[in-house]
N, C-alpha and C. Protein backbone atom coordinates (compact mmCIF):
# COMPACT_ATOMS: atom_id res chain seq x y z
N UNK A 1 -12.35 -4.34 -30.77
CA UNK A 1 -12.03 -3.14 -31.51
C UNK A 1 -12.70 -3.22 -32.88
N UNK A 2 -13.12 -2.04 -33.24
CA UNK A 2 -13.76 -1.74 -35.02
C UNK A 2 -12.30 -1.73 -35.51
N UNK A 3 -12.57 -2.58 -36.66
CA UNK A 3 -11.88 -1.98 -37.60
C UNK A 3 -12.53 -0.89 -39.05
N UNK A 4 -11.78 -0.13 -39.45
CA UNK A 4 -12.80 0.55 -40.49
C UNK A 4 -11.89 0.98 -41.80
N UNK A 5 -11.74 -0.12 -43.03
CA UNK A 5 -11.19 0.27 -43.85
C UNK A 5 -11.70 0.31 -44.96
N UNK A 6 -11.36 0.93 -46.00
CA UNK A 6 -11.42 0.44 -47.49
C UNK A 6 -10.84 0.10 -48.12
N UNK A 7 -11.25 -0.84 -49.61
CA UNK A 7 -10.22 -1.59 -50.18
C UNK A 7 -10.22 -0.92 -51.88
N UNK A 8 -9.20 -1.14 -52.47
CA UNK A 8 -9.19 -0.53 -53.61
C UNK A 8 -8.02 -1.64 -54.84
N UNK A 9 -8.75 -1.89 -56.28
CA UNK A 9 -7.70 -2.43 -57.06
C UNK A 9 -6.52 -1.25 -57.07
N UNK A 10 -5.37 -2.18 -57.65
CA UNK A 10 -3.88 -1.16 -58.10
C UNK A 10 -4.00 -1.13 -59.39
N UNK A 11 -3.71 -0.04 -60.38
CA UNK A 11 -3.85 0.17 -61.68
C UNK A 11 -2.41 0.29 -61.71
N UNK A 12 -1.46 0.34 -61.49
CA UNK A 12 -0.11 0.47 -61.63
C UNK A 12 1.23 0.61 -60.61
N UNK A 13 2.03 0.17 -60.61
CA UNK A 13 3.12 -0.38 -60.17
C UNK A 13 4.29 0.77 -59.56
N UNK A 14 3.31 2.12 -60.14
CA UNK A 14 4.30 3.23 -59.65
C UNK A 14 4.57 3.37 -57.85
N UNK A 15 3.46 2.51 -57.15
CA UNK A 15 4.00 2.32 -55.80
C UNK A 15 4.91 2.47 -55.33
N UNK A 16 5.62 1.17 -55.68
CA UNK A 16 7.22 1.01 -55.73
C UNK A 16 8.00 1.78 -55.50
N UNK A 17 7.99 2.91 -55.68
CA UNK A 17 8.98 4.10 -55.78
C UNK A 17 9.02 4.24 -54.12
N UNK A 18 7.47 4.28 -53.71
CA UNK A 18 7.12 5.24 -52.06
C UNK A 18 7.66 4.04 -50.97
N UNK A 19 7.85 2.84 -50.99
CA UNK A 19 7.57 2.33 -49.97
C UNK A 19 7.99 2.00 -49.07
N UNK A 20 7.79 1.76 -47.71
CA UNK A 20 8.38 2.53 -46.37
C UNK A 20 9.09 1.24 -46.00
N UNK A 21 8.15 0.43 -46.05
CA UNK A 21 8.64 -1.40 -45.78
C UNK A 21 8.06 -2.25 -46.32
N UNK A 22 8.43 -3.15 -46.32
CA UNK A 22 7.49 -4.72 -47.15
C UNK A 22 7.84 -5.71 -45.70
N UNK A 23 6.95 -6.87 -46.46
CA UNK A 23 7.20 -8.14 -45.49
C UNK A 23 6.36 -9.24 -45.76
N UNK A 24 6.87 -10.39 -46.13
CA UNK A 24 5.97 -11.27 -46.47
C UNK A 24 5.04 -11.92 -45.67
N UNK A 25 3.64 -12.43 -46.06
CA UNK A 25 2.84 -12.70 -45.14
C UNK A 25 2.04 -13.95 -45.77
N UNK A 26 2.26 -15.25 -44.95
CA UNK A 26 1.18 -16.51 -45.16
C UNK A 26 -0.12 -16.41 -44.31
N UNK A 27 -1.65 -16.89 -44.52
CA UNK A 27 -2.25 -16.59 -43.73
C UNK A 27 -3.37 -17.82 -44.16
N UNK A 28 -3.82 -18.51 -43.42
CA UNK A 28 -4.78 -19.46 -43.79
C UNK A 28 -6.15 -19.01 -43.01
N UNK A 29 -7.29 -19.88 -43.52
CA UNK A 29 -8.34 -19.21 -42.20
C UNK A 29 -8.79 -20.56 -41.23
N UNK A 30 -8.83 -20.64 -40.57
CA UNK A 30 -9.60 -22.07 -39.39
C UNK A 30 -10.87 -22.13 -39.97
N UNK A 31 -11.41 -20.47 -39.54
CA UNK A 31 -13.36 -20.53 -40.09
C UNK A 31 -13.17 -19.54 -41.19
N UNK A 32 -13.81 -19.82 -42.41
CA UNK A 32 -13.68 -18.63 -43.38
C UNK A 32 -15.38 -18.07 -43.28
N UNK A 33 -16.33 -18.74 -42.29
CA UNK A 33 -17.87 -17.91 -42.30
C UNK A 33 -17.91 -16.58 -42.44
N UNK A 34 -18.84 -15.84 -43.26
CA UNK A 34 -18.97 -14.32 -43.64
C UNK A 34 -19.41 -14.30 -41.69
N UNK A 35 -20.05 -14.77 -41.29
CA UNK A 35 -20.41 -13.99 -39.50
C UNK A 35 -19.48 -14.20 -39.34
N UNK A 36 -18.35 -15.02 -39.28
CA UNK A 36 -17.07 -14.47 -38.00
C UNK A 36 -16.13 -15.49 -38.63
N UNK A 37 -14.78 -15.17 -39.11
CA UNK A 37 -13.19 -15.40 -39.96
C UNK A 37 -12.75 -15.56 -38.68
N UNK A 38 -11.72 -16.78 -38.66
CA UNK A 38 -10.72 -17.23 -37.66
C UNK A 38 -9.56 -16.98 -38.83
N UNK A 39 -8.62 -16.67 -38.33
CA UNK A 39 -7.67 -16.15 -39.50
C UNK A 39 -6.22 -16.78 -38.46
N UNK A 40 -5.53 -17.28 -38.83
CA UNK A 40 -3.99 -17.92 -38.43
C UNK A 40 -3.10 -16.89 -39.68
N UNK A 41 -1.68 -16.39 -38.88
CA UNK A 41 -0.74 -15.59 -40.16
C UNK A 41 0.74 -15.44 -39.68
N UNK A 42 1.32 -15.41 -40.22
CA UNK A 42 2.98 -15.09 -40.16
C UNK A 42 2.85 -14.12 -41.01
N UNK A 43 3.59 -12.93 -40.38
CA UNK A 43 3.98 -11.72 -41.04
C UNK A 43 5.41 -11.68 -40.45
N UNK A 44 6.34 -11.91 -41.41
CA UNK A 44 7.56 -11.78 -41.02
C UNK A 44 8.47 -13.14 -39.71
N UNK A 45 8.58 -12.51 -38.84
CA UNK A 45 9.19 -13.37 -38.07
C UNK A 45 7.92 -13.84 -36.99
N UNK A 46 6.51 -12.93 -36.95
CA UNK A 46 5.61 -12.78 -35.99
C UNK A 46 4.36 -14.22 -36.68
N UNK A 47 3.95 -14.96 -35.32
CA UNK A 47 2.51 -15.55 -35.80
C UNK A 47 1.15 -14.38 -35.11
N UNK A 48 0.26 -14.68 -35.84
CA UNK A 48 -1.18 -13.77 -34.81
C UNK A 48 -2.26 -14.92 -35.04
N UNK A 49 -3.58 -15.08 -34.32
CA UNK A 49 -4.10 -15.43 -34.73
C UNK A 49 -5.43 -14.11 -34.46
N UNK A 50 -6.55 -13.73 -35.91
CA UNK A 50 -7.09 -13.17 -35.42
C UNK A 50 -8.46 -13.36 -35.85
N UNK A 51 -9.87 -13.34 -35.28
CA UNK A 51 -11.50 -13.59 -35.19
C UNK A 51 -11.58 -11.47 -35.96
N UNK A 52 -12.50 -11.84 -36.86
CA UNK A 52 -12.86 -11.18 -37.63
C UNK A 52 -14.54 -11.30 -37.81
N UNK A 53 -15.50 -10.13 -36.99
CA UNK A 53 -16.93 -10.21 -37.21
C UNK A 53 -17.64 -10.00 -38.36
N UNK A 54 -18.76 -9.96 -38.60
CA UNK A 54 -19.94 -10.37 -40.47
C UNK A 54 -18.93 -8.37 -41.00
N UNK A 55 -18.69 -8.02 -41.65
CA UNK A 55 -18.99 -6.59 -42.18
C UNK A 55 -20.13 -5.54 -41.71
N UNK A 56 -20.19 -4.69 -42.03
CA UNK A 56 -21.48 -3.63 -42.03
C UNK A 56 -21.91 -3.72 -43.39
N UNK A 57 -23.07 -3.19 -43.13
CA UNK A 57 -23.78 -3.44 -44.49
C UNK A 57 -22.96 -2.67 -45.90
N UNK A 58 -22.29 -1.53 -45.16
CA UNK A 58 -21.17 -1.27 -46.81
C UNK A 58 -20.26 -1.19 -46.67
N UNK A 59 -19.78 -2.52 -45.62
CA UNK A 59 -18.50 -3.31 -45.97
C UNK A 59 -17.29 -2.25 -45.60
N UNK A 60 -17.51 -1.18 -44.88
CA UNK A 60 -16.50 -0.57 -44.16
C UNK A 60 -15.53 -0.97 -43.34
N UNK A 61 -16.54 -1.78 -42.22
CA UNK A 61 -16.33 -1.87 -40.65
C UNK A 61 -16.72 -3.14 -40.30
N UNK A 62 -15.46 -3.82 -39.32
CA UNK A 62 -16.73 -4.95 -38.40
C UNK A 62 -15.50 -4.88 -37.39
N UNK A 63 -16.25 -6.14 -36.02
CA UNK A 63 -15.16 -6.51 -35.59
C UNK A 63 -13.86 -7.21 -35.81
N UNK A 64 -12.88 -6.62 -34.87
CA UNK A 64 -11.51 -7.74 -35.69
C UNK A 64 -10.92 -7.83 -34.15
N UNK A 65 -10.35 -8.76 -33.56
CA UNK A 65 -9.76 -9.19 -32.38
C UNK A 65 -8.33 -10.01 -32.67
N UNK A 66 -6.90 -9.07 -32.41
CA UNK A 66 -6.02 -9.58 -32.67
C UNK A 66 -5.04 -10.34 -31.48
N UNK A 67 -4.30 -11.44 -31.66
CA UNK A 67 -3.48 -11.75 -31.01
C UNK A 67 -1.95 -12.27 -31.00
N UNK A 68 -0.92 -11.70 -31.02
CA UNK A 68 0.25 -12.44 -31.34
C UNK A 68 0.63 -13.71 -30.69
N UNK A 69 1.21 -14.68 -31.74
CA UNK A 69 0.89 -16.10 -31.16
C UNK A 69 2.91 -16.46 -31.54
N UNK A 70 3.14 -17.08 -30.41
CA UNK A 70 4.31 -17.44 -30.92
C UNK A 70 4.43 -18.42 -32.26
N UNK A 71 5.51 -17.69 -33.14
CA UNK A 71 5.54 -18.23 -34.46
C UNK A 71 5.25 -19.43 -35.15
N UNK A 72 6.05 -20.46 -34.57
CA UNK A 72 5.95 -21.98 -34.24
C UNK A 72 4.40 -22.49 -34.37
N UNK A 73 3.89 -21.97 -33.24
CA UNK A 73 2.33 -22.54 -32.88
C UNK A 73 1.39 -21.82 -34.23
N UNK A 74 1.94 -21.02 -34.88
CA UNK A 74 1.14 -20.18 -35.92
C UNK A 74 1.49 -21.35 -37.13
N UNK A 75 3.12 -21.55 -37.78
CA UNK A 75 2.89 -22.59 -38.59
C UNK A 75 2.40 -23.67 -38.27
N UNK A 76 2.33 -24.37 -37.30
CA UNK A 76 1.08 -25.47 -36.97
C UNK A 76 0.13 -25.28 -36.87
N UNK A 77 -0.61 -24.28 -36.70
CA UNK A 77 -2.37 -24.31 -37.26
C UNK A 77 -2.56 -23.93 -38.94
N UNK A 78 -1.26 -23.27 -39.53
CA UNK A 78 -1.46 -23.49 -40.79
C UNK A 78 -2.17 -24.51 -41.38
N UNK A 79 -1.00 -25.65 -40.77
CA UNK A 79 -1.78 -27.04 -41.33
C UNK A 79 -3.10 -27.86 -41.09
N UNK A 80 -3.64 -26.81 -40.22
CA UNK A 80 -5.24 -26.65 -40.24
C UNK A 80 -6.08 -26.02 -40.70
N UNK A 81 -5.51 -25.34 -41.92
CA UNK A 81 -6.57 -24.32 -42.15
C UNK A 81 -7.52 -24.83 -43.48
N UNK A 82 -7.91 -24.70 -44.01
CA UNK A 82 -9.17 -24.85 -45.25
C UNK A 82 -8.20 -24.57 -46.60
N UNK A 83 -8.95 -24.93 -47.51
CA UNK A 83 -8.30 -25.14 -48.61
C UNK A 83 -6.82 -24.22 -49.06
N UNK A 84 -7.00 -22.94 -49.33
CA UNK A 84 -5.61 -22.81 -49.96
C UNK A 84 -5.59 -21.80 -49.21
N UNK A 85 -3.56 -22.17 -48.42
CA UNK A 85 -3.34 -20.93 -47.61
C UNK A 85 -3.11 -19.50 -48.64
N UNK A 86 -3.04 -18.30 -48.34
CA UNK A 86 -2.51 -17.28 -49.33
C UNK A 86 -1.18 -16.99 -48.43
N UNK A 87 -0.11 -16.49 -49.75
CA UNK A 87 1.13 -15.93 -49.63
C UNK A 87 0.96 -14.40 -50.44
N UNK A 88 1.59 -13.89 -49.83
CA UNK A 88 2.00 -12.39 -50.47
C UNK A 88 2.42 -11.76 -49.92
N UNK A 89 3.09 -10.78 -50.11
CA UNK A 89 4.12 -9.47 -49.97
C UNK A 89 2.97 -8.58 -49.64
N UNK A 90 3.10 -7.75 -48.41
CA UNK A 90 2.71 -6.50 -47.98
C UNK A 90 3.35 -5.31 -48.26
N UNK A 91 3.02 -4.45 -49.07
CA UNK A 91 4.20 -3.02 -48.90
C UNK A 91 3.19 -1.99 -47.85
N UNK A 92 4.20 -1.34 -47.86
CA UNK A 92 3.53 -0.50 -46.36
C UNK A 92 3.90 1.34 -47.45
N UNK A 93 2.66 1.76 -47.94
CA UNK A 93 2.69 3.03 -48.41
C UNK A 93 2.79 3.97 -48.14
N UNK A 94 3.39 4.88 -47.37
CA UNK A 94 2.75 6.38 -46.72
C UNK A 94 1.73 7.21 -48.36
N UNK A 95 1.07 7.92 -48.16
CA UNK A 95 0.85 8.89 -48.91
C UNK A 95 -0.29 9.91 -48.08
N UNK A 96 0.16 11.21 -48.39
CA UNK A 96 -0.73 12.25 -47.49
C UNK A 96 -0.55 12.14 -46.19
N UNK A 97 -2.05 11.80 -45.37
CA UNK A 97 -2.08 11.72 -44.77
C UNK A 97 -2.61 10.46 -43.70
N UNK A 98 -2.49 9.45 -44.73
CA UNK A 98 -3.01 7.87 -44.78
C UNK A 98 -1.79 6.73 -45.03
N UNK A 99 -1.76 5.64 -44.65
CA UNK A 99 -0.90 4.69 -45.01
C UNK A 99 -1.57 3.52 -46.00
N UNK A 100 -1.28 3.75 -47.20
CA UNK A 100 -1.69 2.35 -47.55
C UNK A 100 -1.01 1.09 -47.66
N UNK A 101 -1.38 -0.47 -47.47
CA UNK A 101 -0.75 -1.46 -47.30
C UNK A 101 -1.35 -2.16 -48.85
N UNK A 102 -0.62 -2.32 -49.50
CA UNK A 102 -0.45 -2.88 -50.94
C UNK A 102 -0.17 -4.21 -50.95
N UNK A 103 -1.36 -5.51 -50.86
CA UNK A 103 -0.98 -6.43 -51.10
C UNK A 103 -0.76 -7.01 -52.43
N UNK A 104 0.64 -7.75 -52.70
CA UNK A 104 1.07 -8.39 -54.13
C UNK A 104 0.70 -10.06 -53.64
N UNK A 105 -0.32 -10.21 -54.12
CA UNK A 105 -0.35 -12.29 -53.57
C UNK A 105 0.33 -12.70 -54.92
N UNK A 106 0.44 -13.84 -54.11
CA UNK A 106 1.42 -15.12 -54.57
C UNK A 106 0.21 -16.35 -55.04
N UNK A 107 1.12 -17.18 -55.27
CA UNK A 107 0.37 -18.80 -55.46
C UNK A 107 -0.69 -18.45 -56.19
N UNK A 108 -2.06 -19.47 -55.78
CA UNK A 108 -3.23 -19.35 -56.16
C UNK A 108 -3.83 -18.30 -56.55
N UNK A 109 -3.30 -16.99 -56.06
CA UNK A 109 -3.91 -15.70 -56.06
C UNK A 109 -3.22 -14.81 -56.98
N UNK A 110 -1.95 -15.44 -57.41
CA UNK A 110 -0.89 -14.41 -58.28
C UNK A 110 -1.75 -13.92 -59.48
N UNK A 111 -1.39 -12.08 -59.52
CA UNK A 111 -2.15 -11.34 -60.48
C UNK A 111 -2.79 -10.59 -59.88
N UNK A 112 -3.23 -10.69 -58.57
CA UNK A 112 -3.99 -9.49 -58.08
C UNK A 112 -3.31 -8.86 -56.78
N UNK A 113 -3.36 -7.76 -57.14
CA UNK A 113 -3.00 -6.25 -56.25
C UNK A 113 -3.89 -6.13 -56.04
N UNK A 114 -3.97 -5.84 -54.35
CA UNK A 114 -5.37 -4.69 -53.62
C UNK A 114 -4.57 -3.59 -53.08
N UNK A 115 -4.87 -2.39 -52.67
CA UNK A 115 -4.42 -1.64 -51.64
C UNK A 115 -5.47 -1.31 -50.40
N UNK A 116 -4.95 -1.24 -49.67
CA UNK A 116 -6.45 -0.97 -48.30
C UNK A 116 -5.76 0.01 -47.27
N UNK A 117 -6.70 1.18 -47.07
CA UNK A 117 -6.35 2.23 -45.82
C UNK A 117 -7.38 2.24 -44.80
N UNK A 118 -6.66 2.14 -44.00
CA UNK A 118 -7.55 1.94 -42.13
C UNK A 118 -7.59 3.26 -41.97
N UNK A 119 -8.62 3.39 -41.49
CA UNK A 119 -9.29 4.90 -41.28
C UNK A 119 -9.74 5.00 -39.53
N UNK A 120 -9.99 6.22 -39.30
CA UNK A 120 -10.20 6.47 -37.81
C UNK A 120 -11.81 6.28 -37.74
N UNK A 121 -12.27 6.90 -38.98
CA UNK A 121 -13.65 7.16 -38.88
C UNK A 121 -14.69 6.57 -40.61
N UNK A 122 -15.58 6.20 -40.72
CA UNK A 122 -16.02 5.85 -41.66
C UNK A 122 -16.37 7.10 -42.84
N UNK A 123 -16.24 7.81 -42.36
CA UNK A 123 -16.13 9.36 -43.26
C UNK A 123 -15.32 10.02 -43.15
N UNK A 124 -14.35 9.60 -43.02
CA UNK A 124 -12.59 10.34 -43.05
C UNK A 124 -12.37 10.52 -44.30
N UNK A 125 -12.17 11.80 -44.65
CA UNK A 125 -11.73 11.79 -46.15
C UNK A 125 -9.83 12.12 -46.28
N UNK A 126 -9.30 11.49 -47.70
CA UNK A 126 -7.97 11.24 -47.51
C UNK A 126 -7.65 11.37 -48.99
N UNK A 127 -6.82 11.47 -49.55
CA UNK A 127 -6.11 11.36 -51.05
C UNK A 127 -6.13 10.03 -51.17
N UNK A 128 -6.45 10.22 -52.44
CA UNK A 128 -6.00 9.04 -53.26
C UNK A 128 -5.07 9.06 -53.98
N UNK A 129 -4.13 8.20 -54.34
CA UNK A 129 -2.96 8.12 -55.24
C UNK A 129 -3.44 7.86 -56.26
N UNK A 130 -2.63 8.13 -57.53
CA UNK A 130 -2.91 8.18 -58.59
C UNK A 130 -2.73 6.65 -59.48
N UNK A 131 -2.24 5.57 -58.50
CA UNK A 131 -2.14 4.53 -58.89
C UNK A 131 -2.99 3.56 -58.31
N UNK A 132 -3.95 4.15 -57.47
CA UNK A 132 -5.16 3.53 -56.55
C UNK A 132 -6.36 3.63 -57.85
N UNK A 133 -6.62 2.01 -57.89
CA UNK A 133 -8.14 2.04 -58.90
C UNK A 133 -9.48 2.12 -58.63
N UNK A 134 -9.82 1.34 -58.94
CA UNK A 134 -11.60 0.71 -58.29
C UNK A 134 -11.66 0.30 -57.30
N UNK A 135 -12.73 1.17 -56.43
CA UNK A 135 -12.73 0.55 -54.84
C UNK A 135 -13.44 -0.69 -55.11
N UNK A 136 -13.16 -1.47 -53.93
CA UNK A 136 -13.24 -2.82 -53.76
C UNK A 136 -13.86 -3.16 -52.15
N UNK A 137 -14.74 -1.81 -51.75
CA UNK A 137 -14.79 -2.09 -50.41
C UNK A 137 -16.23 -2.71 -50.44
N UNK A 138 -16.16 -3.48 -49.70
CA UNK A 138 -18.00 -4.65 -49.60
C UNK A 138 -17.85 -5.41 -50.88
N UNK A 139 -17.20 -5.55 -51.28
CA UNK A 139 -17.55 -6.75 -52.38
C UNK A 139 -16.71 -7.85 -51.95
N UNK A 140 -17.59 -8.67 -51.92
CA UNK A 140 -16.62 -9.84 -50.61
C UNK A 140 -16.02 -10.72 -51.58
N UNK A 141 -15.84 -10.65 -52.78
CA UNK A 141 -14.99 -11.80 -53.41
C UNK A 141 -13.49 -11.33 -53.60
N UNK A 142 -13.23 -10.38 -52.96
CA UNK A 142 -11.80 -9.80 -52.80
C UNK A 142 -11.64 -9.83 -51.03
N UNK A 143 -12.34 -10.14 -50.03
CA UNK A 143 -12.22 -10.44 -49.34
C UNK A 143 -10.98 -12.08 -48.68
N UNK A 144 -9.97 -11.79 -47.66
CA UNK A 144 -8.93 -12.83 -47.88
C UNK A 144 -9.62 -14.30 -47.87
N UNK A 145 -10.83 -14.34 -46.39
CA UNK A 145 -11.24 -15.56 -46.61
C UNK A 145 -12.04 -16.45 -47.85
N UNK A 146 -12.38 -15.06 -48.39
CA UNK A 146 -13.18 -15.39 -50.12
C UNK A 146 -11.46 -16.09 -50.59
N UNK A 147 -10.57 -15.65 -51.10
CA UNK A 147 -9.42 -15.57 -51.96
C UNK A 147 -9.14 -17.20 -51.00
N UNK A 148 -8.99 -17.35 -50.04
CA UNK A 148 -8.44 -18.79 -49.55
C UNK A 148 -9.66 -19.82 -50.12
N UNK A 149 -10.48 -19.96 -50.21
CA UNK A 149 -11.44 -20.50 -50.82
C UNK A 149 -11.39 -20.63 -52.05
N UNK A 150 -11.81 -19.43 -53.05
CA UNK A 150 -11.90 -19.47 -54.65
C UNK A 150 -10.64 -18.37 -54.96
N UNK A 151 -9.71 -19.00 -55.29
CA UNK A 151 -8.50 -18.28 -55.75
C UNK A 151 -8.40 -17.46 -56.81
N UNK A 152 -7.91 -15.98 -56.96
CA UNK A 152 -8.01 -15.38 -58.29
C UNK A 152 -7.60 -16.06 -59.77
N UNK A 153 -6.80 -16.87 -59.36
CA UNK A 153 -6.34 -17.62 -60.82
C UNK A 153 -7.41 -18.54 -60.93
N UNK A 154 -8.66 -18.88 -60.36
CA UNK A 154 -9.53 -19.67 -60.53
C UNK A 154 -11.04 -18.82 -61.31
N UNK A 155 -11.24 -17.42 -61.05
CA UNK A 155 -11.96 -16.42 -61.40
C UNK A 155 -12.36 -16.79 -63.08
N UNK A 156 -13.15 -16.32 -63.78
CA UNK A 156 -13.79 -16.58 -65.05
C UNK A 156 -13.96 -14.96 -65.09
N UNK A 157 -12.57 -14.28 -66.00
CA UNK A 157 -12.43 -12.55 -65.73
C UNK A 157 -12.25 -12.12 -67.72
């Protein structure tokens, strides 16, 4: 399956008000290679493990292949994964006619908000909220397997 999203900084916290659900999420990577992310995660009570293909050239779209893995077997490949797992809170946004998922990371990464909306089509047009900043789509150092690697609290900003 394509996936096809974009990513965007949060300029403010007025989120909060909209949001439908949260749920915390650990996620380490096996392979963090720009051609193809092995990604291990607990979201909630659930493990997945999922293979993630290179981007398109503007960082819209690539492949992503998901699988739910019983929980258990998900925290044990944790302890295989590459340098620093990430933690953070997912909120789950409605607005319009789009959902955005608002990640708040933790640990290594605490300080940065992204928001990201999955789209049907790479030219789907949608609202933006007024608390949605600078897109962030193709710039791979906001990318998760970038962030498990070189952590935002490690950045020179």
């Amino acid at each position: 399956m394509v996936e096809i999203e974009r990513k965007f900084s949060v300029k403010s916290t007025t989120f909060l008000d909209k949001i439908k659900e949260s749920y915390k999420i650990t996620q380490g990577y096996l392979n963090s290679d720009k051609e193809r992310t092995v990604r291990v995660r607990t979201k909630g009570s659930k493990g997945y493990i999922t293979i993630k293909g290179k981007s398109s050239a503007n960082g819209l779209s690539r492949f992503e292949w998901e699988k739910e893995i019983d929980l258990a077997e998900a925290e044990q490949l944790l302890k295989l994964c590459e340098d620093f797992v990430i933690d953070k809170t997912r909120y789950i946004v409605p607005f319009e006619n789009v959902i955005f998922e608002v990640d708040v990371f933790e640990g290594a990464n605490k300080g940065l908000i992204v928001a990201e909306v999955e789209l049907k089509s790479e030219d789907e047009a949608f609202e933006k909220p007024d608390w949605i900043g600078e897109e962030l789509t193709g710039k791979p150092e906001y990318y998760n397997a970038y962030l498990s690697n070189h952590p935002f609290t490690t950045w020179n900003r």
